[in-house]
PDB file of N, CA and C in Angstrom:
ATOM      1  N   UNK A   1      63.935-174.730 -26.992  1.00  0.00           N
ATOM      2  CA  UNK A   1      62.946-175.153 -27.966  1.00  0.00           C
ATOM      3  C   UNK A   1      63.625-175.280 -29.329  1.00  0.00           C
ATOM      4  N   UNK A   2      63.536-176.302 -29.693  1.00  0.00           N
ATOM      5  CA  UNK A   2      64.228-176.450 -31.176  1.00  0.00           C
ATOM      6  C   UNK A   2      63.183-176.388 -32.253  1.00  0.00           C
ATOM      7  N   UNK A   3      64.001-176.184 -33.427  1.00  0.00           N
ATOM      8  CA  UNK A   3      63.401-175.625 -34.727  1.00  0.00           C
ATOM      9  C   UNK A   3      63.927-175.548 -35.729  1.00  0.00           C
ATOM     10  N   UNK A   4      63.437-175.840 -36.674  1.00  0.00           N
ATOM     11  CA  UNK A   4      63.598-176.347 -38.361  1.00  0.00           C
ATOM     12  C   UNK A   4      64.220-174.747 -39.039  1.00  0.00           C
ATOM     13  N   UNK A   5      65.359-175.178 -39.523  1.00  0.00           N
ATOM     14  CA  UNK A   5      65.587-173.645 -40.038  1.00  0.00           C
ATOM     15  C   UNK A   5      66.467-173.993 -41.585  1.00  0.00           C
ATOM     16  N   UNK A   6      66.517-172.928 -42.390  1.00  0.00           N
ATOM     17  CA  UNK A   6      67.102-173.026 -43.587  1.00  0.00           C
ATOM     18  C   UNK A   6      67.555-171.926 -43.666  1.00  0.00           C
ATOM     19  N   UNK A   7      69.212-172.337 -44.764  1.00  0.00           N
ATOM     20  CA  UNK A   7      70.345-170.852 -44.744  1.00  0.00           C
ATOM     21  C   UNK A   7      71.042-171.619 -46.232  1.00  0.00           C
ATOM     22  N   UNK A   8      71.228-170.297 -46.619  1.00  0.00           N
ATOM     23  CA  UNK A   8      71.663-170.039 -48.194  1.00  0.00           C
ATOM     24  C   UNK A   8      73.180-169.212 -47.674  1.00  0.00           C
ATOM     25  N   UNK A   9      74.304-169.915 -48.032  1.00  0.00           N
ATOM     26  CA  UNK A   9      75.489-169.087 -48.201  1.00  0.00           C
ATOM     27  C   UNK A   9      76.197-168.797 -49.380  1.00  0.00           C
ATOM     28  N   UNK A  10      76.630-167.913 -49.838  1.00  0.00           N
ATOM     29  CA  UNK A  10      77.566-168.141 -51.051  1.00  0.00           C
ATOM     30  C   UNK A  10      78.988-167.458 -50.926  1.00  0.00           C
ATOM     31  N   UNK A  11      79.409-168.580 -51.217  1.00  0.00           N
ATOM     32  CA  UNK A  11      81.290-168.790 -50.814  1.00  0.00           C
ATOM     33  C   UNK A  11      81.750-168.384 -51.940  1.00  0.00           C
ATOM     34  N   UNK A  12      82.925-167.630 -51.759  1.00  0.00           N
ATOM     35  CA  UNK A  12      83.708-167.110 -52.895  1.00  0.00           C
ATOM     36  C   UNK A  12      83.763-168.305 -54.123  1.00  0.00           C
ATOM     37  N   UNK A  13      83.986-167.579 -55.345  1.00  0.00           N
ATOM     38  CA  UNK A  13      83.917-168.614 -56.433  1.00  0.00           C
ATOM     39  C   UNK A  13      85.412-169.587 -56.653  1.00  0.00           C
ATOM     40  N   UNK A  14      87.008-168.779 -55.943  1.00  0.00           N
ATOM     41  CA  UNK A  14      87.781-169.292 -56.859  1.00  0.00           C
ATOM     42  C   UNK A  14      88.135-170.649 -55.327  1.00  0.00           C
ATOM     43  N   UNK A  15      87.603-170.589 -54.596  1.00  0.00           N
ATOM     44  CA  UNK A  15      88.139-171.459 -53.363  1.00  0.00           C
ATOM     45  C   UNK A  15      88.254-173.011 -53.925  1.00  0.00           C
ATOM     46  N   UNK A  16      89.083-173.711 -53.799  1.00  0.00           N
ATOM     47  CA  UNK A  16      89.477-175.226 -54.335  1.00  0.00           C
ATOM     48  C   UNK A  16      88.457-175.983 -53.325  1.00  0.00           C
ATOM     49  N   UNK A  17      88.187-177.089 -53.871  1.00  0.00           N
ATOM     50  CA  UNK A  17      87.092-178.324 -53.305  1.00  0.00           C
ATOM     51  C   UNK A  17      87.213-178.708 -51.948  1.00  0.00           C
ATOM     52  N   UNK A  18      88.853-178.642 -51.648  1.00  0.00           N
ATOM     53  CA  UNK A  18      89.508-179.319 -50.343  1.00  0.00           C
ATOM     54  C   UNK A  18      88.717-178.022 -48.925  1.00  0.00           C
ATOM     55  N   UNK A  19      89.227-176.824 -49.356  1.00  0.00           N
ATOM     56  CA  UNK A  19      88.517-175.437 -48.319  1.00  0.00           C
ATOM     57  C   UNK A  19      87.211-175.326 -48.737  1.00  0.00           C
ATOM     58  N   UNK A  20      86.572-175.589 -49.455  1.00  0.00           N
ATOM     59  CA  UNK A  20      85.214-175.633 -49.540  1.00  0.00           C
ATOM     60  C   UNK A  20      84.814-176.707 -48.520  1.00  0.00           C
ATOM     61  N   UNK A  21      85.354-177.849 -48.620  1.00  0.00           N
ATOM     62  CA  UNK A  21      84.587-179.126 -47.708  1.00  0.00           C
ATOM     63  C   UNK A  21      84.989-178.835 -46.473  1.00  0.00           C
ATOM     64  N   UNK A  22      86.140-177.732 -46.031  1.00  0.00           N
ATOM     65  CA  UNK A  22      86.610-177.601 -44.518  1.00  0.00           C
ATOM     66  C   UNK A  22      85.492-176.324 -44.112  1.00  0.00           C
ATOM     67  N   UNK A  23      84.989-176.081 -45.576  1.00  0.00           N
ATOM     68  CA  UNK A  23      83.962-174.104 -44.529  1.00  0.00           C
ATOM     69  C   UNK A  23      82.612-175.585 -44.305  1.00  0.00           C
ATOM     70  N   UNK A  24      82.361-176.394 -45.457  1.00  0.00           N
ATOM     71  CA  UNK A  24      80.961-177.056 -44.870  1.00  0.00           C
ATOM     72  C   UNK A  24      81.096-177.756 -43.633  1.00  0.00           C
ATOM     73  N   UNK A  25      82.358-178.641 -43.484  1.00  0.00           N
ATOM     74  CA  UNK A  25      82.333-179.453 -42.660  1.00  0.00           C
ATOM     75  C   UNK A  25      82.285-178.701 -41.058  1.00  0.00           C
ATOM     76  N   UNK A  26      83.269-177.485 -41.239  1.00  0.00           N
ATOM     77  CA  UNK A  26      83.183-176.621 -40.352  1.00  0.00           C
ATOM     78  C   UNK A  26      81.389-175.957 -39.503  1.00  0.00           C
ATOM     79  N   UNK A  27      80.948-176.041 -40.828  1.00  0.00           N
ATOM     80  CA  UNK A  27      79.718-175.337 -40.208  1.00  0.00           C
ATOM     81  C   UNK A  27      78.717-176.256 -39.965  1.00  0.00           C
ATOM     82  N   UNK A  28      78.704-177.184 -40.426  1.00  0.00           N
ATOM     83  CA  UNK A  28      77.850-178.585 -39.855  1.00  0.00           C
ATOM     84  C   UNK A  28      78.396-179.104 -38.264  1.00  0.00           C
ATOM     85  N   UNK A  29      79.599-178.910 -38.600  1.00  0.00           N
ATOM     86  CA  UNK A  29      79.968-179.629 -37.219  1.00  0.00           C
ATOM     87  C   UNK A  29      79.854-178.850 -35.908  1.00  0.00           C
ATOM     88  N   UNK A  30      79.394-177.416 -36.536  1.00  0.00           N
ATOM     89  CA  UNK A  30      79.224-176.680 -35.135  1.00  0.00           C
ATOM     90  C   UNK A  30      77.684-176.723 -34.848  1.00  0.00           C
ATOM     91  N   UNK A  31      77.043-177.187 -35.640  1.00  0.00           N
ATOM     92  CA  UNK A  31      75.693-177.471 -35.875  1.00  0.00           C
ATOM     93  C   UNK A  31      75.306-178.544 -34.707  1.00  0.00           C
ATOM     94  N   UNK A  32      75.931-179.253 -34.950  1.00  0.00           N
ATOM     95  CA  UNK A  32      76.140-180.829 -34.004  1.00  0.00           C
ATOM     96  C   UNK A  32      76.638-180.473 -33.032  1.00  0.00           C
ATOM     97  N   UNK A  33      77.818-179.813 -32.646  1.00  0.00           N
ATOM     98  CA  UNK A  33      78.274-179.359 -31.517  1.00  0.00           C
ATOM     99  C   UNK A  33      77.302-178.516 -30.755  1.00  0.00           C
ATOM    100  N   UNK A  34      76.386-177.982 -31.192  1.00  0.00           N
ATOM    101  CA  UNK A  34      75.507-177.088 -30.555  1.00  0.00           C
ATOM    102  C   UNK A  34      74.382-177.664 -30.382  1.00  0.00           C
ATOM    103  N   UNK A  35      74.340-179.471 -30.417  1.00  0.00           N
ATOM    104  CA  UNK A  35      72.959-179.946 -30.360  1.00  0.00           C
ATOM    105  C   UNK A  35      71.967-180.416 -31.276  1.00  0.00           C
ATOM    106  N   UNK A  36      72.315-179.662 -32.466  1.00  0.00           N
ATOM    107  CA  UNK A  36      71.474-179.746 -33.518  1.00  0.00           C
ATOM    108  C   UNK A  36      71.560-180.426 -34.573  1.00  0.00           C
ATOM    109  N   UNK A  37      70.529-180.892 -35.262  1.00  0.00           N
ATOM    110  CA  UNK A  37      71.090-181.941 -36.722  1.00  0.00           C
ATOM    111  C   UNK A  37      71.143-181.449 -37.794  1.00  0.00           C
ATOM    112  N   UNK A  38      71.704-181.901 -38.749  1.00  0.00           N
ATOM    113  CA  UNK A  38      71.874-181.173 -40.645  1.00  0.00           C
ATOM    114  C   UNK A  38      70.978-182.149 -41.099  1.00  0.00           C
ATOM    115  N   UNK A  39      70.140-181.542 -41.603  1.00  0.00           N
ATOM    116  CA  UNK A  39      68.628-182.369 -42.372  1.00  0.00           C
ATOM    117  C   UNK A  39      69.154-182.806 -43.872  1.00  0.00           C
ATOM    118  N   UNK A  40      69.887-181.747 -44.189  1.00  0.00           N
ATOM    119  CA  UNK A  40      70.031-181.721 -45.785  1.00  0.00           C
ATOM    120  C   UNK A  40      71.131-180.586 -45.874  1.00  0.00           C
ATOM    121  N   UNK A  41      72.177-181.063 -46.864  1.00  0.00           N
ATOM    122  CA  UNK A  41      73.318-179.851 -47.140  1.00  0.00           C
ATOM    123  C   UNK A  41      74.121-180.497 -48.484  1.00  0.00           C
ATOM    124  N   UNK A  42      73.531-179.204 -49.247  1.00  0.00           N
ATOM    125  CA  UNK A  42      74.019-179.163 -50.766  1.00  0.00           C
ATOM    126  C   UNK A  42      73.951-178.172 -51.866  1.00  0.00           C
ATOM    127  N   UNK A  43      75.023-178.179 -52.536  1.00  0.00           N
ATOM    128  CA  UNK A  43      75.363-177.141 -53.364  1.00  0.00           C
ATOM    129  C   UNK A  43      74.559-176.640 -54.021  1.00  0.00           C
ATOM    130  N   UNK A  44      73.828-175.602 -54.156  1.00  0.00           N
ATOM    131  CA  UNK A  44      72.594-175.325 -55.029  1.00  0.00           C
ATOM    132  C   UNK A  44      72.796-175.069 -56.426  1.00  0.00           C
ATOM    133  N   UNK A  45      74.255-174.352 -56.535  1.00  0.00           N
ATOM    134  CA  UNK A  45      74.263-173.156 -57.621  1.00  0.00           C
ATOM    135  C   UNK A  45      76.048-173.575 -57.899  1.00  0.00           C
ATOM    136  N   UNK A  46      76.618-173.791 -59.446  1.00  0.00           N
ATOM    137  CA  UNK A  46      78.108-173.027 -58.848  1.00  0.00           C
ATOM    138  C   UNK A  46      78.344-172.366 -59.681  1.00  0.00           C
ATOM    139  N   UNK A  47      79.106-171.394 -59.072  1.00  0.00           N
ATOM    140  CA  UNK A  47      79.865-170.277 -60.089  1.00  0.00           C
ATOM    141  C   UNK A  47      78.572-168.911 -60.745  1.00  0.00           C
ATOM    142  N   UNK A  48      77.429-169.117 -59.688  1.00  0.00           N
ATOM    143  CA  UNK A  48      76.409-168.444 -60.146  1.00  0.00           C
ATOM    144  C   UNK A  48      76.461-166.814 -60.572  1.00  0.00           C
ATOM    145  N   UNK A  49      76.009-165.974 -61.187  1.00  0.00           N
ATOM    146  CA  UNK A  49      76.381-164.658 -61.394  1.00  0.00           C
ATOM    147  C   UNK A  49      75.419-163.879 -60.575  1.00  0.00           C
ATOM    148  N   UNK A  50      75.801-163.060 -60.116  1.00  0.00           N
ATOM    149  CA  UNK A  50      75.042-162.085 -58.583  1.00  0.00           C
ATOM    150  C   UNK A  50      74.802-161.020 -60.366  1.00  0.00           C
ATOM    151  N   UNK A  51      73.259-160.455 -60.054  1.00  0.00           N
ATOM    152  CA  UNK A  51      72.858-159.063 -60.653  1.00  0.00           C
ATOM    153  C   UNK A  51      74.051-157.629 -60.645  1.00  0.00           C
ATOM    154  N   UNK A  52      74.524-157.963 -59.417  1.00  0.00           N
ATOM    155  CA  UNK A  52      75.832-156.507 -58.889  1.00  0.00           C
ATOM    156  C   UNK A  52      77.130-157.217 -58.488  1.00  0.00           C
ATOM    157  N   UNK A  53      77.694-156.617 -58.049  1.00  0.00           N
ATOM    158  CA  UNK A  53      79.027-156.988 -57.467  1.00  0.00           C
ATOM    159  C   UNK A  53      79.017-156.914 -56.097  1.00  0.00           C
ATOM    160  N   UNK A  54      78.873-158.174 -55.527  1.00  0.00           N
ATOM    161  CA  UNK A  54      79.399-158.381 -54.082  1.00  0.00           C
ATOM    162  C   UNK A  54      80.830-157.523 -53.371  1.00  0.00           C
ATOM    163  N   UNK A  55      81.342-157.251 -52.355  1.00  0.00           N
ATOM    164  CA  UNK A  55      82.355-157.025 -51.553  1.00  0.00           C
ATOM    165  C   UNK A  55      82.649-158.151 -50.537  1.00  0.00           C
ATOM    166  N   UNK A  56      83.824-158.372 -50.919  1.00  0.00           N
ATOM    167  CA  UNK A  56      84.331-159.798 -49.535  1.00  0.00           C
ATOM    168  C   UNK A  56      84.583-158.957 -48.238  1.00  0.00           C
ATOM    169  N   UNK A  57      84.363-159.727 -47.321  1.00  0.00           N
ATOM    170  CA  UNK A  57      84.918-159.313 -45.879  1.00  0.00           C
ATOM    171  C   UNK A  57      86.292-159.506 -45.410  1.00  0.00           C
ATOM    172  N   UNK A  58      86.984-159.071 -44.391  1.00  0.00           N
ATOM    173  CA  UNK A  58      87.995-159.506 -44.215  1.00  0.00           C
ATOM    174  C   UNK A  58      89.032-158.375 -44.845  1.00  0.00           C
ATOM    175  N   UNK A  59      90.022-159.503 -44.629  1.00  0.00           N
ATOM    176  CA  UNK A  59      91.359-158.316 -45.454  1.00  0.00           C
ATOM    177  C   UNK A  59      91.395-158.738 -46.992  1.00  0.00           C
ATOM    178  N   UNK A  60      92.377-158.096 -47.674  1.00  0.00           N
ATOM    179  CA  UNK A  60      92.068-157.916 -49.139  1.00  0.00           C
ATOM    180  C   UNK A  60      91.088-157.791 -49.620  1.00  0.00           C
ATOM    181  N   UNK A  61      90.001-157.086 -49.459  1.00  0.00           N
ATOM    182  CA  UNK A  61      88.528-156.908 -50.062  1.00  0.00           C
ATOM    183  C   UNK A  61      89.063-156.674 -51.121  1.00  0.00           C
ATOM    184  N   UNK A  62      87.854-157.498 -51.869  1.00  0.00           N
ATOM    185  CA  UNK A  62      87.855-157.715 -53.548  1.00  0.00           C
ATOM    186  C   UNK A  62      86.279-157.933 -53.760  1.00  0.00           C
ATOM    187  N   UNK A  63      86.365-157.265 -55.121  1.00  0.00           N
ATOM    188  CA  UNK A  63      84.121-157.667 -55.568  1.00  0.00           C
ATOM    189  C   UNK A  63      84.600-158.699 -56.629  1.00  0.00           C
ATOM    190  N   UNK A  64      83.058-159.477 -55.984  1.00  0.00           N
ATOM    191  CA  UNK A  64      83.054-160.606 -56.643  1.00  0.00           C
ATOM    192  C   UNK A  64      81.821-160.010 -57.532  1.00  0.00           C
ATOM    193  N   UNK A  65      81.662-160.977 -58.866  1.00  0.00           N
ATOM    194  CA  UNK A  65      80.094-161.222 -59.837  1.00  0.00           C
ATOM    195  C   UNK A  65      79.180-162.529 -59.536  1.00  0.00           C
ATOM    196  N   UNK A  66      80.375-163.022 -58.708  1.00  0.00           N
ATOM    197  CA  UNK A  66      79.793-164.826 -59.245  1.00  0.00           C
ATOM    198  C   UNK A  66      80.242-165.669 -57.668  1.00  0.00           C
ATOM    199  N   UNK A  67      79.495-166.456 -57.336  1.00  0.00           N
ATOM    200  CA  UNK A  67      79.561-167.432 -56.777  1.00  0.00           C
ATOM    201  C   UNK A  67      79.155-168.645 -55.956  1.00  0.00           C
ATOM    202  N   UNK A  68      79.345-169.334 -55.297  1.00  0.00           N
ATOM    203  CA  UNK A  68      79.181-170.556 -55.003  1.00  0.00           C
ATOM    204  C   UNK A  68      77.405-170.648 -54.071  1.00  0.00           C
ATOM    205  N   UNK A  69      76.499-171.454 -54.396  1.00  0.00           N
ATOM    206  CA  UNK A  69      75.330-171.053 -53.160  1.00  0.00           C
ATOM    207  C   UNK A  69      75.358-172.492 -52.343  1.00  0.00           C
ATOM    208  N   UNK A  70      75.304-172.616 -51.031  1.00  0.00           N
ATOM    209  CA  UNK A  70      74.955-173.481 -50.536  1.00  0.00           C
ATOM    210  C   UNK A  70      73.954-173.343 -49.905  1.00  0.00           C
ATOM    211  N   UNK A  71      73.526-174.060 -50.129  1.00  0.00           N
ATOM    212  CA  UNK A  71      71.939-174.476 -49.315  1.00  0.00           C
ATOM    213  C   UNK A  71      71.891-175.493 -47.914  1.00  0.00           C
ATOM    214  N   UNK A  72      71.608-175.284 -47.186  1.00  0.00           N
ATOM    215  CA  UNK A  72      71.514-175.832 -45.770  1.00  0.00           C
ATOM    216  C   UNK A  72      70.031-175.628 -44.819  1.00  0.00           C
ATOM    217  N   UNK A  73      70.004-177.408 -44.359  1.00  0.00           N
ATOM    218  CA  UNK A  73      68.883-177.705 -43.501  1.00  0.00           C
ATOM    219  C   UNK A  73      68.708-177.920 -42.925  1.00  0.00           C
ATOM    220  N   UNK A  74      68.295-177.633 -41.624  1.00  0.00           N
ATOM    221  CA  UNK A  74      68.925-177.944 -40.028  1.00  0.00           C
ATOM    222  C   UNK A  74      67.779-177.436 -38.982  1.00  0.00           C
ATOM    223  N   UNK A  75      67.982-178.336 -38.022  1.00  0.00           N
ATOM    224  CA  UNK A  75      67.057-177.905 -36.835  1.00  0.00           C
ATOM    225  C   UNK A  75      68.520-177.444 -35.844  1.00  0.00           C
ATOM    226  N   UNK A  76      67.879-176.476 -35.058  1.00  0.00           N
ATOM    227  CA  UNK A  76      68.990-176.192 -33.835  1.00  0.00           C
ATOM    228  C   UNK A  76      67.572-175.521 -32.523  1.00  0.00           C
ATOM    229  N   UNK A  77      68.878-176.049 -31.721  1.00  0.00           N
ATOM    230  CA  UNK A  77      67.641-174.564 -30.203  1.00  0.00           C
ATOM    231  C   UNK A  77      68.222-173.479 -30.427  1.00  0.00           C
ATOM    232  N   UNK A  78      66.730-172.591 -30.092  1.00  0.00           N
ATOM    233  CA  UNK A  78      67.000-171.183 -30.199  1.00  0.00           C
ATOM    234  C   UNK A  78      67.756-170.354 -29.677  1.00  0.00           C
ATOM    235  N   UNK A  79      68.151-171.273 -28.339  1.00  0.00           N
ATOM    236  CA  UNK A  79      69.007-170.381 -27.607  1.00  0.00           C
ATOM    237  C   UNK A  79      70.687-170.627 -28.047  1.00  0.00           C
ATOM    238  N   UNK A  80      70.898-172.046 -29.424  1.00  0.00           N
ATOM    239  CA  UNK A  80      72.051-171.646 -29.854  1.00  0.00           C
ATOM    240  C   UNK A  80      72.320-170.964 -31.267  1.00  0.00           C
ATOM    241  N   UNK A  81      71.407-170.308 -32.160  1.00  0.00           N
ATOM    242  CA  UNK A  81      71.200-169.702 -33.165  1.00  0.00           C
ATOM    243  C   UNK A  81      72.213-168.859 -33.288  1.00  0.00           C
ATOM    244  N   UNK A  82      72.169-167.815 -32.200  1.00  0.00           N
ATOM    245  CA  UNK A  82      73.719-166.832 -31.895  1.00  0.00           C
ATOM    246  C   UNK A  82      74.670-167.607 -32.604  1.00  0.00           C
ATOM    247  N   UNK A  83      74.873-168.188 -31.674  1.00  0.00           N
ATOM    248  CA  UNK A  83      76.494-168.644 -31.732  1.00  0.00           C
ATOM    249  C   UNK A  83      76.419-169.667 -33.138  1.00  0.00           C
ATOM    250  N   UNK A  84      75.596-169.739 -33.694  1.00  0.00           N
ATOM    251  CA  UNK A  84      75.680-170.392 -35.378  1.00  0.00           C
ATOM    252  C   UNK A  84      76.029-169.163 -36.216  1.00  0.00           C
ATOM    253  N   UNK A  85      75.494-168.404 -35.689  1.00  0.00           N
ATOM    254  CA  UNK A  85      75.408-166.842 -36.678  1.00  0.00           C
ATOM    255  C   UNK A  85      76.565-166.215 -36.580  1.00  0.00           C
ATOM    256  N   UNK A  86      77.165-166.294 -35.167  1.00  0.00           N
ATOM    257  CA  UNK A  86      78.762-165.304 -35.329  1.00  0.00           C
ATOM    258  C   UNK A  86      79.225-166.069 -36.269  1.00  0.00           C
ATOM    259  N   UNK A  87      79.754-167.925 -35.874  1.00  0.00           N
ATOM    260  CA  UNK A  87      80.648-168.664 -36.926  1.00  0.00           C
ATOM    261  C   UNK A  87      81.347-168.321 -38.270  1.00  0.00           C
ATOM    262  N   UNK A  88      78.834-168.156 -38.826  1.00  0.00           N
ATOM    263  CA  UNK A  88      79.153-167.884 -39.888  1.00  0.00           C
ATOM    264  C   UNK A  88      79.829-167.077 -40.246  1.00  0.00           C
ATOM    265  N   UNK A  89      79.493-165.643 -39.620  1.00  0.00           N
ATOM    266  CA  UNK A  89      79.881-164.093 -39.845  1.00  0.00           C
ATOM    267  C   UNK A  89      81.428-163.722 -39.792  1.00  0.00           C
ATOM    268  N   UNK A  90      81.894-164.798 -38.674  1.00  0.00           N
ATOM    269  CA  UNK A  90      83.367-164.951 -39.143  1.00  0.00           C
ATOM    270  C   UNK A  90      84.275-165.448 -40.009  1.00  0.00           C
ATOM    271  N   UNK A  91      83.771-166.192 -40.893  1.00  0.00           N
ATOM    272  CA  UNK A  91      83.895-167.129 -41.791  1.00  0.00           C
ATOM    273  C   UNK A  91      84.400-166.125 -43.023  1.00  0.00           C
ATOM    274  N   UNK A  92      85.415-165.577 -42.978  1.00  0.00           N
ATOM    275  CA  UNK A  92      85.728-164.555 -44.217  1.00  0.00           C
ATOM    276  C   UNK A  92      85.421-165.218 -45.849  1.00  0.00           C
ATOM    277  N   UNK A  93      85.479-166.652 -45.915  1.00  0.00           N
ATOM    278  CA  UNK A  93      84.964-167.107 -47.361  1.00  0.00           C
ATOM    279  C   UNK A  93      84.166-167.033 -47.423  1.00  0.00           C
ATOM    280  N   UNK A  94      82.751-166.777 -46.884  1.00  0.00           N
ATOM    281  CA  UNK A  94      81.191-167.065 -46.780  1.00  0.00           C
ATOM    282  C   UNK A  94      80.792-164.901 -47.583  1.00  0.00           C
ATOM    283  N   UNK A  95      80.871-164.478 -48.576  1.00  0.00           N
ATOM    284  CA  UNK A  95      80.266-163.523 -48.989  1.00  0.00           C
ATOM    285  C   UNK A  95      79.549-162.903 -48.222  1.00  0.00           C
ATOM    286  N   UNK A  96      78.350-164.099 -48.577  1.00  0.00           N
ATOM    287  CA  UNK A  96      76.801-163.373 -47.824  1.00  0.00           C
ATOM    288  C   UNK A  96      76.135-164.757 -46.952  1.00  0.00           C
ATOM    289  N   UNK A  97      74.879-164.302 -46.357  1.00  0.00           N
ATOM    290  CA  UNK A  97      74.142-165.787 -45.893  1.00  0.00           C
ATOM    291  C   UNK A  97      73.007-165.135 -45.073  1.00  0.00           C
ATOM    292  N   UNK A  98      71.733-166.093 -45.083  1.00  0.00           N
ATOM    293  CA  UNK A  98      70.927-165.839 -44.632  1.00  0.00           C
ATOM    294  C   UNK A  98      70.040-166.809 -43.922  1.00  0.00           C
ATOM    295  N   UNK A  99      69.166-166.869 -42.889  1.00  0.00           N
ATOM    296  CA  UNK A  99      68.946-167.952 -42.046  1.00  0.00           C
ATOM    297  C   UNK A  99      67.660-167.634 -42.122  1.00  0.00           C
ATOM    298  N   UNK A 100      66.882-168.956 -42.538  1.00  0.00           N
ATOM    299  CA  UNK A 100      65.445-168.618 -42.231  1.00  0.00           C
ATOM    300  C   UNK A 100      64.962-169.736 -41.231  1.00  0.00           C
ATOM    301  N   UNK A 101      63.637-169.137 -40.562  1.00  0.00           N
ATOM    302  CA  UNK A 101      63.200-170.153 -39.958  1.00  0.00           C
ATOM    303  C   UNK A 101      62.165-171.022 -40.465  1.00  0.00           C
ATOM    304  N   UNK A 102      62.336-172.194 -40.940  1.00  0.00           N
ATOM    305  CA  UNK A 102      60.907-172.755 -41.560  1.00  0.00           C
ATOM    306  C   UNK A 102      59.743-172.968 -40.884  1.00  0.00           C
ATOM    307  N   UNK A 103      58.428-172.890 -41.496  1.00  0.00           N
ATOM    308  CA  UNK A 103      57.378-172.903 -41.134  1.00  0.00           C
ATOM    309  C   UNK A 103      56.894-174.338 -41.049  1.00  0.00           C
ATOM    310  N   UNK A 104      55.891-174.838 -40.089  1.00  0.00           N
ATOM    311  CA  UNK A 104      55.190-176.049 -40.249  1.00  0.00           C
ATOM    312  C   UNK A 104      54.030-176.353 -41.199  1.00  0.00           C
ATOM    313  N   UNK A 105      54.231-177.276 -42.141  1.00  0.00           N
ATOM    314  CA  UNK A 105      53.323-177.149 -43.197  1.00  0.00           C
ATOM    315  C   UNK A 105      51.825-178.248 -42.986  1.00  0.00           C
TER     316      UNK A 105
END
Protein backbone atom coordinates (compact mmCIF):
# COMPACT_ATOMS: atom_id res chain seq x y z
CA UNK A 1 0.00 0.00 0.00
CA UNK A 2 1.61 3.20 -0.89
CA UNK A 3 1.64 6.55 0.78
CA UNK A 4 2.39 10.18 0.76
CA UNK A 5 5.11 10.88 3.24
CA UNK A 6 7.35 13.93 4.20
CA UNK A 7 11.09 14.07 5.81
CA UNK A 8 13.16 17.01 6.98
CA UNK A 9 17.03 16.24 7.07
CA UNK A 10 19.74 18.46 8.09
CA UNK A 11 23.18 17.83 6.61
CA UNK A 12 26.21 19.09 8.11
CA UNK A 13 26.81 22.81 7.32
CA UNK A 14 30.50 22.81 5.92
CA UNK A 15 29.80 19.90 3.09
CA UNK A 16 30.60 21.51 -0.62
CA UNK A 17 27.55 21.58 -3.27
CA UNK A 18 29.14 18.60 -5.32
CA UNK A 19 28.49 15.91 -1.79
CA UNK A 20 25.50 17.61 -1.03
CA UNK A 21 23.93 16.74 -4.59
CA UNK A 22 25.55 13.03 -4.20
CA UNK A 23 23.62 12.62 -0.28
CA UNK A 24 20.26 14.07 -2.39
CA UNK A 25 20.73 12.29 -5.41
CA UNK A 26 21.62 9.29 -3.34
CA UNK A 27 18.48 9.37 -1.39
CA UNK A 28 16.03 10.05 -4.16
CA UNK A 29 17.39 7.44 -6.14
CA UNK A 30 16.80 4.87 -3.56
CA UNK A 31 13.39 6.28 -3.41
CA UNK A 32 12.87 5.19 -7.09
CA UNK A 33 14.72 2.14 -6.63
CA UNK A 34 12.27 1.10 -4.05
CA UNK A 35 9.26 1.94 -6.27
CA UNK A 36 8.46 5.15 -5.14
CA UNK A 37 8.31 8.80 -6.53
CA UNK A 38 9.95 12.28 -5.20
CA UNK A 39 6.93 14.69 -5.30
CA UNK A 40 9.04 17.62 -4.31
CA UNK A 41 12.81 18.01 -2.97
CA UNK A 42 14.30 21.24 -1.75
CA UNK A 43 16.45 23.08 0.41
CA UNK A 44 14.41 24.67 3.07
CA UNK A 45 16.90 26.42 5.29
CA UNK A 46 20.87 27.00 4.83
CA UNK A 47 23.30 27.31 7.32
CA UNK A 48 20.30 27.44 9.83
CA UNK A 49 21.18 27.78 13.70
CA UNK A 50 19.82 24.68 15.90
CA UNK A 51 18.64 26.29 19.67
CA UNK A 52 21.63 23.57 21.13
CA UNK A 53 24.36 21.84 19.70
CA UNK A 54 23.83 18.85 17.62
CA UNK A 55 26.45 15.68 17.78
CA UNK A 56 27.48 14.09 14.31
CA UNK A 57 27.44 10.37 13.93
CA UNK A 58 30.06 8.36 12.75
CA UNK A 59 33.76 8.79 13.41
CA UNK A 60 35.21 12.14 14.36
CA UNK A 61 32.15 13.31 16.27
CA UNK A 62 32.01 16.95 16.33
CA UNK A 63 28.80 19.43 17.58
CA UNK A 64 27.45 21.30 15.21
CA UNK A 65 25.09 24.94 15.88
CA UNK A 66 24.04 25.25 12.39
CA UNK A 67 22.88 23.51 9.46
CA UNK A 68 21.62 22.58 6.20
CA UNK A 69 17.46 21.48 6.20
CA UNK A 70 16.17 19.57 3.44
CA UNK A 71 12.85 19.07 2.90
CA UNK A 72 11.53 16.03 1.00
CA UNK A 73 8.22 14.66 -0.67
CA UNK A 74 7.56 11.37 -1.59
CA UNK A 75 5.16 8.57 -1.78
CA UNK A 76 6.76 5.00 -1.15
CA UNK A 77 5.06 1.33 -0.01
CA UNK A 78 5.05 0.64 3.36
CA UNK A 79 6.64 -2.33 3.19
CA UNK A 80 9.78 -0.32 1.76
CA UNK A 81 9.93 2.54 4.45
CA UNK A 82 12.63 0.29 6.41
CA UNK A 83 14.96 0.14 4.04
CA UNK A 84 14.55 4.17 3.26
CA UNK A 85 15.17 4.64 6.97
CA UNK A 86 18.43 2.50 7.46
CA UNK A 87 19.95 4.54 4.15
CA UNK A 88 19.21 7.42 5.80
CA UNK A 89 20.58 6.40 9.26
CA UNK A 90 23.66 5.42 7.55
CA UNK A 91 24.28 8.39 5.87
CA UNK A 92 26.97 9.86 8.41
CA UNK A 93 26.37 13.59 6.76
CA UNK A 94 22.63 13.57 7.49
CA UNK A 95 22.79 15.01 11.52
CA UNK A 96 19.25 14.36 12.18
CA UNK A 97 15.88 13.45 10.06
CA UNK A 98 12.53 12.72 10.46
CA UNK A 99 9.75 11.01 8.36
CA UNK A 100 6.28 11.85 8.51
CA UNK A 101 3.41 10.35 7.08
CA UNK A 102 1.04 12.82 5.40
CA UNK A 103 -2.48 12.96 5.94
CA UNK A 104 -5.32 13.16 3.23
CA UNK A 105 -6.76 16.52 3.16
Amino acid sequence: MERTYESMMILRPELTDEVREKIFDKITKKIKDLGGKVVEAKVWAKERNFCYAIQSRGTGRKKYDRGLYWLLDFSLDIEHLGDLKETVRLEEDILRSVIFRRSKI
